[in-house]
Protein backbone atom coordinates (compact mmCIF):
# COMPACT_ATOMS: atom_id res chain seq x y z
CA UNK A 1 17.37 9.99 -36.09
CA UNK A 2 18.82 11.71 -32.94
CA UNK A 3 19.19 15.48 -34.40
CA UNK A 4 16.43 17.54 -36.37
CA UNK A 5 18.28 19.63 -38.85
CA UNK A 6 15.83 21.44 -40.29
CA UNK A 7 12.06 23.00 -39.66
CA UNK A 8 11.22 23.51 -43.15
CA UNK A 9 10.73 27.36 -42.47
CA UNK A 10 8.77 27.49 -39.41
CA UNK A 11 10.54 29.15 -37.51
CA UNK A 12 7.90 29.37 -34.41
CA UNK A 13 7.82 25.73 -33.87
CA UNK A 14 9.78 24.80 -30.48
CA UNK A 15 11.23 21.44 -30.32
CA UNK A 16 10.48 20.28 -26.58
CA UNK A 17 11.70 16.91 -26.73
CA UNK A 18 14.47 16.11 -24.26
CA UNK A 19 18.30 15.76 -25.50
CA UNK A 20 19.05 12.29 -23.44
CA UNK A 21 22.39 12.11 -25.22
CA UNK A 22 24.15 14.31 -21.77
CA UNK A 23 22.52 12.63 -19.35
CA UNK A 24 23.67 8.99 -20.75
CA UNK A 25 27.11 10.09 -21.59
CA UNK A 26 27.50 10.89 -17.73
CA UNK A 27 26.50 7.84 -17.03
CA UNK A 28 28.43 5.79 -18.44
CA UNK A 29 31.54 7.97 -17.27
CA UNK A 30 29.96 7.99 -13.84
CA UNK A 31 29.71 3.68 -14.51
CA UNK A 32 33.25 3.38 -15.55
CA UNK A 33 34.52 5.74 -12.24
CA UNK A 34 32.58 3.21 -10.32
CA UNK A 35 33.31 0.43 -11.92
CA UNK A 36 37.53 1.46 -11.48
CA UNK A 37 37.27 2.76 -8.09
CA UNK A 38 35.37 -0.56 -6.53
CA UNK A 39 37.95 -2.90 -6.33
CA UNK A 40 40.92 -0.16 -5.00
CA UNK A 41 38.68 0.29 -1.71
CA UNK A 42 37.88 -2.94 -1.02
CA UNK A 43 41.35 -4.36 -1.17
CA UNK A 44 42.90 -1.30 1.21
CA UNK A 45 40.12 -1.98 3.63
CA UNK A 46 40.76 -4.83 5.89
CA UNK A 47 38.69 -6.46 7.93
CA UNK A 48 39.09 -9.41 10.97
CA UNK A 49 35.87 -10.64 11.42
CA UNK A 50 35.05 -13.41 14.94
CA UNK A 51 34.83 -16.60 14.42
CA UNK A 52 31.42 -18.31 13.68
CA UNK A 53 30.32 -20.16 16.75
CA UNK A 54 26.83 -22.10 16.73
CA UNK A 55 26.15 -23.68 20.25
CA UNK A 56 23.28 -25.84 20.86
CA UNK A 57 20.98 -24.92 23.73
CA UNK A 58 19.08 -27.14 25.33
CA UNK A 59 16.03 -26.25 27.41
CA UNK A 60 15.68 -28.15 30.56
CA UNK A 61 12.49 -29.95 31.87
CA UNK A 62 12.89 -27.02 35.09
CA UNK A 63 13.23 -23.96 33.38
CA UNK A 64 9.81 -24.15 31.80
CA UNK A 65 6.97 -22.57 33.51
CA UNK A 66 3.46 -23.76 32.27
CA UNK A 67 0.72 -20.83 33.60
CA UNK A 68 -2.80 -21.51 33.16
């Protein structure tokens, strides 16, 4: 499963395997912090955005300049 116990009396055999159980338990705490923390900034921070404005611009037959 996720511990070995025993080595069955060798003792000069070194386990090199990586113990991921840390690194996923800070994690999820770092997940939850996150998670918490998001929606307390965003509501302090306020924000006025400018209006949207779309204007149309037309090109006019003088403005273009044909070069050859």
């Amino acid at each position: 499963m996720g511990m070995a116990v025993g080595n069955d009396g060798d003792e000069d055999e070194v386990n090199s395997t990586i113990n991921t159980t840390p690194l996923v338990d800070v994690m999820l705490v770092l997940l939850i912090i996150f998670l918490i923390t998001t929606p307390v900034i965003t509501d302090v921070v306020k924000l006025k955005l400018p209006a949207e404005r779309n204007q149309v611009y037309k090109t006019k037959p003088e403005n273009i300049t044909i070069s050859v």
